[in-house]
C-alpha atoms as a PDB file:
ATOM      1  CA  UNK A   1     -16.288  45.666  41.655  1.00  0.00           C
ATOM      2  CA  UNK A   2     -12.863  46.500  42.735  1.00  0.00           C
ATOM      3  CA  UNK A   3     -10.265  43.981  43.352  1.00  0.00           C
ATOM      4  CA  UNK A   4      -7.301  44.423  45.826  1.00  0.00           C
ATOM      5  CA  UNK A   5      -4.400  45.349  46.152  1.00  0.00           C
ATOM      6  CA  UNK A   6      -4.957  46.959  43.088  1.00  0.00           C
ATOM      7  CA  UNK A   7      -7.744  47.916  41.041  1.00  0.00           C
ATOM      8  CA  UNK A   8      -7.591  45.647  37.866  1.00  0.00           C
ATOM      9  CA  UNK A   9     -10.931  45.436  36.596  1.00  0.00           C
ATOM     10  CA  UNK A  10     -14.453  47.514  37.586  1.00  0.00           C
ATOM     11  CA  UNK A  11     -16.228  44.652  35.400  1.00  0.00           C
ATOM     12  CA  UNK A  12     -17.500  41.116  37.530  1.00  0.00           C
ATOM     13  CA  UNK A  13     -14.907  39.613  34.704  1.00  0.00           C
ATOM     14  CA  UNK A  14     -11.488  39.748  35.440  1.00  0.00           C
ATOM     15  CA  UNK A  15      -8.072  38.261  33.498  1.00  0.00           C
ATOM     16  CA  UNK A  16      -5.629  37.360  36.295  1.00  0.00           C
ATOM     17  CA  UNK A  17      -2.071  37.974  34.888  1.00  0.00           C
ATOM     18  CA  UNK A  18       0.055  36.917  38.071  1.00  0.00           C
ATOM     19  CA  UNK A  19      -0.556  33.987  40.724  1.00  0.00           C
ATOM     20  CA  UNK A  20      -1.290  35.959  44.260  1.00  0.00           C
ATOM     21  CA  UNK A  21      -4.295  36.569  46.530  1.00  0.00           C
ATOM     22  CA  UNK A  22      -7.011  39.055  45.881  1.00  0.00           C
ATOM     23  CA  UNK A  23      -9.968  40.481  47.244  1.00  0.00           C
ATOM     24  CA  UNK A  24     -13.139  41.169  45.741  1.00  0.00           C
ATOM     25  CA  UNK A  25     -15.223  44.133  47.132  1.00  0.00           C
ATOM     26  CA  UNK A  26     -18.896  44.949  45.480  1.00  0.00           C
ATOM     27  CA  UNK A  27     -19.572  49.080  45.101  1.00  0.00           C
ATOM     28  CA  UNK A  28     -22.515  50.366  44.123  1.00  0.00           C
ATOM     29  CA  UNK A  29     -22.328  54.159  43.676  1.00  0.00           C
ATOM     30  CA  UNK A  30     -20.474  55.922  46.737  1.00  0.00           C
ATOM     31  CA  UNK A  31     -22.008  52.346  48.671  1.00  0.00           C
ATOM     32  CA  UNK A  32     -19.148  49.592  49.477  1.00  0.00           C
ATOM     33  CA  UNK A  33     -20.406  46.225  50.624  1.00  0.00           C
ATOM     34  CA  UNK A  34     -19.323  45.230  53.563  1.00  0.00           C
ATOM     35  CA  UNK A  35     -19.109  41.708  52.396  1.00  0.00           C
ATOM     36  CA  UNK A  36     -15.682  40.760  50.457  1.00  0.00           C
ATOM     37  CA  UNK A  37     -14.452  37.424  48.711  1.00  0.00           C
ATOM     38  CA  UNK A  38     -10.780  36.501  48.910  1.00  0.00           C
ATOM     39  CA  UNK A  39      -9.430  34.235  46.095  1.00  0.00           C
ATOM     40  CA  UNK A  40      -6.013  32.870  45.719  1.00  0.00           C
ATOM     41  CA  UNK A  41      -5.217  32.462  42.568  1.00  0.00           C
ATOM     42  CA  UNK A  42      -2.056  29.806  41.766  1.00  0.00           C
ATOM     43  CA  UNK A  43      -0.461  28.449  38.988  1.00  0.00           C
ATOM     44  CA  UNK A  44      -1.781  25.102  37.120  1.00  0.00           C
ATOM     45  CA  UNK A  45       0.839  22.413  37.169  1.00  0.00           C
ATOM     46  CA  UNK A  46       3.015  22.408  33.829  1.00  0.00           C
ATOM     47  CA  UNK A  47       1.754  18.558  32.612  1.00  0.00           C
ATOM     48  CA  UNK A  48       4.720  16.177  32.901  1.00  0.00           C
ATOM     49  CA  UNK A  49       6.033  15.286  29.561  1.00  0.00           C
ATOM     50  CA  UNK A  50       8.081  11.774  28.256  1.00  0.00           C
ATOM     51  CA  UNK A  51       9.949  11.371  25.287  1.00  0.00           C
ATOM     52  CA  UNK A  52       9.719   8.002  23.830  1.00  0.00           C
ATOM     53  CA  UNK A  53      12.485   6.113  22.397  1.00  0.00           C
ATOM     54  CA  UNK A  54      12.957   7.265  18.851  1.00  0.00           C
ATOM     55  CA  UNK A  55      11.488   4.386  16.886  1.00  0.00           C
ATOM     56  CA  UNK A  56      13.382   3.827  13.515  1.00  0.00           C
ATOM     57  CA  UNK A  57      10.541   2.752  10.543  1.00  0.00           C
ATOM     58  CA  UNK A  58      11.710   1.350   7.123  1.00  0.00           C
ATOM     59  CA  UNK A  59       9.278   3.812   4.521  1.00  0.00           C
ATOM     60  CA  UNK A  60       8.313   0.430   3.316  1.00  0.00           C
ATOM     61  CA  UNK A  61       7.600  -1.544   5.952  1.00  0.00           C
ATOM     62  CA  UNK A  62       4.008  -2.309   6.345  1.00  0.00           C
ATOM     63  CA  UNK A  63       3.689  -2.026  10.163  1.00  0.00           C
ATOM     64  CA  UNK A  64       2.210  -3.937  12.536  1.00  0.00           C
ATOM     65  CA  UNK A  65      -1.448  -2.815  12.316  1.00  0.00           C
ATOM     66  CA  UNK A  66      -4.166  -4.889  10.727  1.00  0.00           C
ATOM     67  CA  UNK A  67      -4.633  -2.126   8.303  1.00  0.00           C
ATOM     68  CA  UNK A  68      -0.987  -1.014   7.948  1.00  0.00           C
ATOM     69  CA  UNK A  69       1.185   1.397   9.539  1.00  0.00           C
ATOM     70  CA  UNK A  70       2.244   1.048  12.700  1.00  0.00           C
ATOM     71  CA  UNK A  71       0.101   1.714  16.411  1.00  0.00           C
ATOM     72  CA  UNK A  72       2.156   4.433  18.373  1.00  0.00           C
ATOM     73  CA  UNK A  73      -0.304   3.612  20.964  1.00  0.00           C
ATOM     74  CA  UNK A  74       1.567   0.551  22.153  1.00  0.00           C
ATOM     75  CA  UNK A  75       3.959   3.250  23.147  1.00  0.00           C
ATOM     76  CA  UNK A  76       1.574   4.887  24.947  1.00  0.00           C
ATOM     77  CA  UNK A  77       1.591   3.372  29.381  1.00  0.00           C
ATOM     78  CA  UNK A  78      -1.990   2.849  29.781  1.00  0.00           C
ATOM     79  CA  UNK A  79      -3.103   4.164  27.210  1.00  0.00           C
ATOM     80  CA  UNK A  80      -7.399   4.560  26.819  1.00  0.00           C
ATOM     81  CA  UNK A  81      -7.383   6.451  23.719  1.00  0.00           C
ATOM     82  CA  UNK A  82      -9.414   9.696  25.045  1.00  0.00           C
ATOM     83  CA  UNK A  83      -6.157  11.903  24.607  1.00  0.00           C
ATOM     84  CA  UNK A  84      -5.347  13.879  21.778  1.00  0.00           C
ATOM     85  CA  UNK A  85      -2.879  12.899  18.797  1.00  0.00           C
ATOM     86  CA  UNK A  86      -0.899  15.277  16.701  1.00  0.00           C
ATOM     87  CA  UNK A  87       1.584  15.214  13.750  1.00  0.00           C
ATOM     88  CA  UNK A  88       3.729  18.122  15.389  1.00  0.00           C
ATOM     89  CA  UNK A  89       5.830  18.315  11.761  1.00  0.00           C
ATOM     90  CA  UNK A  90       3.098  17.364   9.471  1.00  0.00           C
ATOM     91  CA  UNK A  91       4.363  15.031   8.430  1.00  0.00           C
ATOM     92  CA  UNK A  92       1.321  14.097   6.642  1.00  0.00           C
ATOM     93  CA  UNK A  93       1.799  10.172   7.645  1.00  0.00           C
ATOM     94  CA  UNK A  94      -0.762  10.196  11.015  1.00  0.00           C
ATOM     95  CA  UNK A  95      -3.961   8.453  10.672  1.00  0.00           C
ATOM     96  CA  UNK A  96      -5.903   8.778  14.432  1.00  0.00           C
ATOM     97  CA  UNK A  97      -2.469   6.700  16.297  1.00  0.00           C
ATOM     98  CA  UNK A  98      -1.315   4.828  13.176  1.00  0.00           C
ATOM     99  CA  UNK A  99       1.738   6.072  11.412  1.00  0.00           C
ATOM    100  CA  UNK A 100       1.772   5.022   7.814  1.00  0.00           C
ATOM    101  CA  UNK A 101       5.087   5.493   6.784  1.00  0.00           C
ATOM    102  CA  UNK A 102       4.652   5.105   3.151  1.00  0.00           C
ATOM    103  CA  UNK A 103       2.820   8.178   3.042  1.00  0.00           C
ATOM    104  CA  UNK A 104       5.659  10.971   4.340  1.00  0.00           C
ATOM    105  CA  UNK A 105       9.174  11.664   2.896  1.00  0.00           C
ATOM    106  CA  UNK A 106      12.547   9.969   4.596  1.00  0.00           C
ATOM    107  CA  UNK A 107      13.484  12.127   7.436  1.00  0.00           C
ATOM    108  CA  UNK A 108      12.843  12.333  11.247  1.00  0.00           C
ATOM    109  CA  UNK A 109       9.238  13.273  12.524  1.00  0.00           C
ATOM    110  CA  UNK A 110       7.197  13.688  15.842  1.00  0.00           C
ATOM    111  CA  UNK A 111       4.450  12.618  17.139  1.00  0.00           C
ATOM    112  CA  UNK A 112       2.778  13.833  20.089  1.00  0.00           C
ATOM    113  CA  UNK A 113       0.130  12.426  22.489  1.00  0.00           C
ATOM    114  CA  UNK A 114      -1.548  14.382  25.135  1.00  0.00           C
ATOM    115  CA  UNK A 115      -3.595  13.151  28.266  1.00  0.00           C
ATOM    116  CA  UNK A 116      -6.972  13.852  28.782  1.00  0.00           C
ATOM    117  CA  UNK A 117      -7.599  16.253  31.468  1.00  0.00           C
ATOM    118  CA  UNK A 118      -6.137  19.864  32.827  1.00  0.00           C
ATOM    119  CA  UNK A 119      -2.950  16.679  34.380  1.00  0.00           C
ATOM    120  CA  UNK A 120      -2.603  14.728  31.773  1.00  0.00           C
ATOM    121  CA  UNK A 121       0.685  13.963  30.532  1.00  0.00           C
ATOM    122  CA  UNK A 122       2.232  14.824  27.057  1.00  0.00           C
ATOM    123  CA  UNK A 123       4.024  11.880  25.302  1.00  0.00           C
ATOM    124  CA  UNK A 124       6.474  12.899  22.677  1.00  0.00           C
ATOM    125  CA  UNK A 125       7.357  10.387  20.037  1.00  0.00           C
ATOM    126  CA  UNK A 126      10.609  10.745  17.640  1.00  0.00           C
ATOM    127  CA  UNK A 127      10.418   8.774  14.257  1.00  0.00           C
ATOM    128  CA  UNK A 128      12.710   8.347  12.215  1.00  0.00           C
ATOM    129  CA  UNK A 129      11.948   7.745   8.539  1.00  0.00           C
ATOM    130  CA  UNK A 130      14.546   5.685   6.275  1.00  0.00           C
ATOM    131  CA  UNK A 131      15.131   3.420   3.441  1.00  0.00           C
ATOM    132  CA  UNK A 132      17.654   1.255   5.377  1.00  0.00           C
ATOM    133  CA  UNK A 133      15.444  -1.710   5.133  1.00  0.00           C
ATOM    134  CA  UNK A 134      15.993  -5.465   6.121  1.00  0.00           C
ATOM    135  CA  UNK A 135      16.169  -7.469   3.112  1.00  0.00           C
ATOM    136  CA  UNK A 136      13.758 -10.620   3.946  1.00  0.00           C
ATOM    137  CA  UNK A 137      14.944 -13.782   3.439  1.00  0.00           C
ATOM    138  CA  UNK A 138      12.565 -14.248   0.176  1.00  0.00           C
ATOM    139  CA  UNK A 139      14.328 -16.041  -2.580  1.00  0.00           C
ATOM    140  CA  UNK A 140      14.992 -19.834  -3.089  1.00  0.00           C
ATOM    141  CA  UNK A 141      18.273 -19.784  -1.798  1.00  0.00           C
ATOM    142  CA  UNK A 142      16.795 -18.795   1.783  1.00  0.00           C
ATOM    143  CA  UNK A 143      14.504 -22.414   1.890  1.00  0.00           C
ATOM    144  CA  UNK A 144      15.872 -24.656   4.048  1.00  0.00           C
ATOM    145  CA  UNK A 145      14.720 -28.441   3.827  1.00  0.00           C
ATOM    146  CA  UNK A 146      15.185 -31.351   5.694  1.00  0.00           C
ATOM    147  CA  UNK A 147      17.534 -33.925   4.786  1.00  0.00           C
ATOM    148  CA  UNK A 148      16.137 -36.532   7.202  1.00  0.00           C
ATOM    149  CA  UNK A 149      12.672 -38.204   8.692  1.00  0.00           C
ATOM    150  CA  UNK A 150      12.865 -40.297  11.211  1.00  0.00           C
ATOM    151  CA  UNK A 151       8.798 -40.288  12.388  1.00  0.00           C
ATOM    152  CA  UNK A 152       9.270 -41.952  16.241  1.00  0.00           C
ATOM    153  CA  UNK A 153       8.270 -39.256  17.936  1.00  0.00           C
ATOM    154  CA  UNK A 154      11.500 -37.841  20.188  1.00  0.00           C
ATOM    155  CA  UNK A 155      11.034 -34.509  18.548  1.00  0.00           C
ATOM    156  CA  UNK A 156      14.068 -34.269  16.654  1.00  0.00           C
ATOM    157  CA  UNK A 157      13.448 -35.003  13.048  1.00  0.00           C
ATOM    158  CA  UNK A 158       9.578 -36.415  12.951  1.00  0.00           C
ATOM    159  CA  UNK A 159       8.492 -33.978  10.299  1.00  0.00           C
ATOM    160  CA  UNK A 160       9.480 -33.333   6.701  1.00  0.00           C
ATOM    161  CA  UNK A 161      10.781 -29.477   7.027  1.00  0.00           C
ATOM    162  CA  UNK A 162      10.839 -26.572   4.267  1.00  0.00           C
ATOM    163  CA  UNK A 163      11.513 -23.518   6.176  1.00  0.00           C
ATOM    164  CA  UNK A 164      14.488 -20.474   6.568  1.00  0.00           C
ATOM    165  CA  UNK A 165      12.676 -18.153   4.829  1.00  0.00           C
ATOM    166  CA  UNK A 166      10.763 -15.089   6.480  1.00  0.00           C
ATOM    167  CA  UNK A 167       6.880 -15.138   7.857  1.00  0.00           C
ATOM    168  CA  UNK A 168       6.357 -12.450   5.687  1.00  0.00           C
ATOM    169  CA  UNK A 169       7.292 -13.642   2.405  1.00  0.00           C
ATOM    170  CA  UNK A 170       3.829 -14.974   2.475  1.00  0.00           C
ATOM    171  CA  UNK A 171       5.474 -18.325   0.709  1.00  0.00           C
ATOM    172  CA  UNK A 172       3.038 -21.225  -0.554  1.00  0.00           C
ATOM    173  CA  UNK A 173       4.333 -24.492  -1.086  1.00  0.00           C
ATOM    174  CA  UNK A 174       3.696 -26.857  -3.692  1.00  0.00           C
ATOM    175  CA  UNK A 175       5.352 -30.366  -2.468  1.00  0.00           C
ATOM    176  CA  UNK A 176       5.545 -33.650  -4.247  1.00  0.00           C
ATOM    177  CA  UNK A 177       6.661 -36.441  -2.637  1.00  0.00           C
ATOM    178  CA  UNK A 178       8.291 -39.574  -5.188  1.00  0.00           C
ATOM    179  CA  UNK A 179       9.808 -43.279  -4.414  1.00  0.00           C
ATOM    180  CA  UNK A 180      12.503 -44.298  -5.828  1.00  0.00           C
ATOM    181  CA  UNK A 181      10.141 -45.698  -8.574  1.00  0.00           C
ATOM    182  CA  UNK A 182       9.060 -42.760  -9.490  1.00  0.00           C
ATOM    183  CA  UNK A 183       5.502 -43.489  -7.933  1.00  0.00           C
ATOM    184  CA  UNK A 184       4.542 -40.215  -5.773  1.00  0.00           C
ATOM    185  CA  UNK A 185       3.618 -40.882  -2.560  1.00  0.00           C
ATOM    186  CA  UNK A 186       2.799 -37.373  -1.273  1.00  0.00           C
ATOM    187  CA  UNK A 187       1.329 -34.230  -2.493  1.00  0.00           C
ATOM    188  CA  UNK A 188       0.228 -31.082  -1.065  1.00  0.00           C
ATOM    189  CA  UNK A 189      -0.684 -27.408  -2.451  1.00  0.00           C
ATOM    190  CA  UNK A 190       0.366 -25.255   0.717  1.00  0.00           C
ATOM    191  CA  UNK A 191       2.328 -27.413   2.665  1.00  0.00           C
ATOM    192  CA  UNK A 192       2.611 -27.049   6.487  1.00  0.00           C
ATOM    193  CA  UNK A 193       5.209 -29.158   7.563  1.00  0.00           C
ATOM    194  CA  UNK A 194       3.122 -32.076   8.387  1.00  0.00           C
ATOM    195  CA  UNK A 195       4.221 -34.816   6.391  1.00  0.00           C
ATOM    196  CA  UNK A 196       6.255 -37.689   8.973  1.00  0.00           C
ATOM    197  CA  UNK A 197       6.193 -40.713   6.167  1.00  0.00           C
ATOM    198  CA  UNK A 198       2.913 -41.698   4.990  1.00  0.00           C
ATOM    199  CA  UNK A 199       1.386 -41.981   1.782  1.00  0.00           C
ATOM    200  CA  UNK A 200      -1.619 -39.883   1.191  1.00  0.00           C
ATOM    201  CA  UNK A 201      -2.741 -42.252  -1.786  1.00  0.00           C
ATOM    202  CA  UNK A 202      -2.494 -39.705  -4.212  1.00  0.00           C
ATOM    203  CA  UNK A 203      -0.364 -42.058  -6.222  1.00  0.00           C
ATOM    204  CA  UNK A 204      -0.541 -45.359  -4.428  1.00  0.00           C
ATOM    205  CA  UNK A 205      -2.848 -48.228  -4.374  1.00  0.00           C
ATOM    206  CA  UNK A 206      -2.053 -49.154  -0.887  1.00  0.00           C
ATOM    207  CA  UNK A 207      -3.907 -48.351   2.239  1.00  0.00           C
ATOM    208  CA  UNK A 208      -4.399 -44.619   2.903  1.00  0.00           C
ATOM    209  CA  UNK A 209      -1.948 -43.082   5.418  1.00  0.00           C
ATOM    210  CA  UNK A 210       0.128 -45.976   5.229  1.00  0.00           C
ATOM    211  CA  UNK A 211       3.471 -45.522   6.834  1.00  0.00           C
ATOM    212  CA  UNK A 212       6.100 -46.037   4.162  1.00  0.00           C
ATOM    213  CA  UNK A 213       9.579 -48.145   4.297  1.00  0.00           C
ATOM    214  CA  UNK A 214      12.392 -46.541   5.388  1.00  0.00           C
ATOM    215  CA  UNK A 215      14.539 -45.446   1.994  1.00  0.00           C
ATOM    216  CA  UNK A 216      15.555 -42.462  -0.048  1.00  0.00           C
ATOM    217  CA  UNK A 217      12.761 -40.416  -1.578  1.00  0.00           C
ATOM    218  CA  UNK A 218      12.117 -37.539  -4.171  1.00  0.00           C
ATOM    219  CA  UNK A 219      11.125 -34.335  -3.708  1.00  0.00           C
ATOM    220  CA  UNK A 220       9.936 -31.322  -5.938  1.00  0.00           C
ATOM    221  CA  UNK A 221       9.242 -27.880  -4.537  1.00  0.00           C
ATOM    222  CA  UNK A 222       7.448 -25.072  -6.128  1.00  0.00           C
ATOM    223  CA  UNK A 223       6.599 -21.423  -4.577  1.00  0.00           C
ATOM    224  CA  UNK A 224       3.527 -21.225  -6.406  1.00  0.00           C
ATOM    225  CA  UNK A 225       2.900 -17.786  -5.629  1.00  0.00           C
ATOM    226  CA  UNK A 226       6.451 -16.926  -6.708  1.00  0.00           C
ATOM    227  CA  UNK A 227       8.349 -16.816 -10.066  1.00  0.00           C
ATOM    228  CA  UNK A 228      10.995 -18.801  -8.331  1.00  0.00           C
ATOM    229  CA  UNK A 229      13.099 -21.296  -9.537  1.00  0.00           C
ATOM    230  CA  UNK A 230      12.032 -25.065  -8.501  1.00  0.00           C
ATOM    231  CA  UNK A 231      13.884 -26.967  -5.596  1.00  0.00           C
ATOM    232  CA  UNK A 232      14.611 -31.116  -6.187  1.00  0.00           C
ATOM    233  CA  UNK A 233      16.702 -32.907  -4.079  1.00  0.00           C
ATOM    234  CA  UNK A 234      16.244 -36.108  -1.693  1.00  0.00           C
ATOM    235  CA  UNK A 235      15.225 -36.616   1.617  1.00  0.00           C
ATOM    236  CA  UNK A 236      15.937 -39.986   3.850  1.00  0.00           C
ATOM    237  CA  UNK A 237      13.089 -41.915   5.519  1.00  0.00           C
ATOM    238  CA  UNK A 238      13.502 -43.656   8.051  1.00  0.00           C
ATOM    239  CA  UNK A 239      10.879 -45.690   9.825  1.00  0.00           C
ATOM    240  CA  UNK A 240      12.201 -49.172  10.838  1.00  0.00           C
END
């Protein structure tokens, strides 16, 4: 085989070093074929890359994956997960698309996605690693509680409130309801903000889910899955 305009190979195997056109002529001995194959050979496409914006990751946040870490491919426009994924620094913190970040040193990384296919585009993702964490809202002094019920249902007041505190903290409430008596009128393990003025019965005789008198009632609060210190105070009920 000889290839033209210049002889670059005598092999049926060639390695084309510039884009161009060439012809292919078959020779056997002092025979040339009279048949000939013209190929034009161009350059491939250089795949369009993005940068992403830099995403900023507390080391000890736990991410927003069921399993921890956080899914860089929620970055990714439709994403379909047949591209490839790879920790361009080593950072060591990659796992398939989740970055755990509790698994690399503080510091800025990237991340890089690439399409499937000879077009596919190559994502480029800058982390940055640090310790400048939000503090959660996770101590006693965050709670917030209600200082008035009034159950009518207008939507402002109609529930007995402990909140202010983060999602995340995880808090469980231990509640106890009293009457000015002393007699306790509500109690619940892991409250939910449900309780608009009745009894439960837990320490009253009267009919179950009564709705009580408007008045000034007791409360106690405990985290129970927190050594924190325990919240009293009073809350006003009113119901007339």
């Amino acid at each position: 085989y000889t290839f033209s305009p210049t002889v670059i190979s005598n092999t049926d195997g060639i390695v084309v070093a510039a884009t161009g056109t060439y012809t292919i002529t078959a020779t056997i001995g002092e025979c040339i074929s009279n048949a000939s194959v013209t190929i034009n050979i161009e350059e491939a496409d250089t795949p369009e890359t993005k940068t992403i914006n830099k995403q900023n990751i507390c080391i000890y946040d736990i991410g927003d994956h069921v399993d921890g870490g956080f899914d860089l491919s929620k970055l990714i426009q439709d994403y379909d997960g047949t591209g490839t994924w790879e920790d361009t620094d080593n950072s060591g913190g990659l796992d398939g698309h989740i970055f755990v970040p509790n698994d690399v040193s503080l510091g800025n990384y990237t991340i890089t996605y690439i399409e499937a296919g000879n077009c596919g585009k190559v994502y480029t993702i800058p982390i940055n690693v640090n310790d400048d964490c939000e503090v959660l809202g996770c101590t006693s002094g965050d709670i917030e509680i209600s200082k008035v019920v009034t159950p009518n249902g207008d939507g402002h007041n109609d529930y007995f409130k402990v909140g202010g505190f983060n999602e995340e903290c995880g808090f469980i409430l231990n509640i106890k309801l009293f009457n000015r008596w002393g007699k306790r009128i509500y109690f619940s393990k892991n409250y939910k903000n449900n309780w608009n003025g009745h009894h439960d019965n837990s320490g009253m005789t009267i009919g179950n889910n009564s709705l009580l008198p408007s008045g000034t009632y007791y409360y106690i609060i405990n985290v129970s899955n927190r050594d924190l210190k325990t919240i009293t105070g009073y809350i006003y009920l009113g119901t007339n």
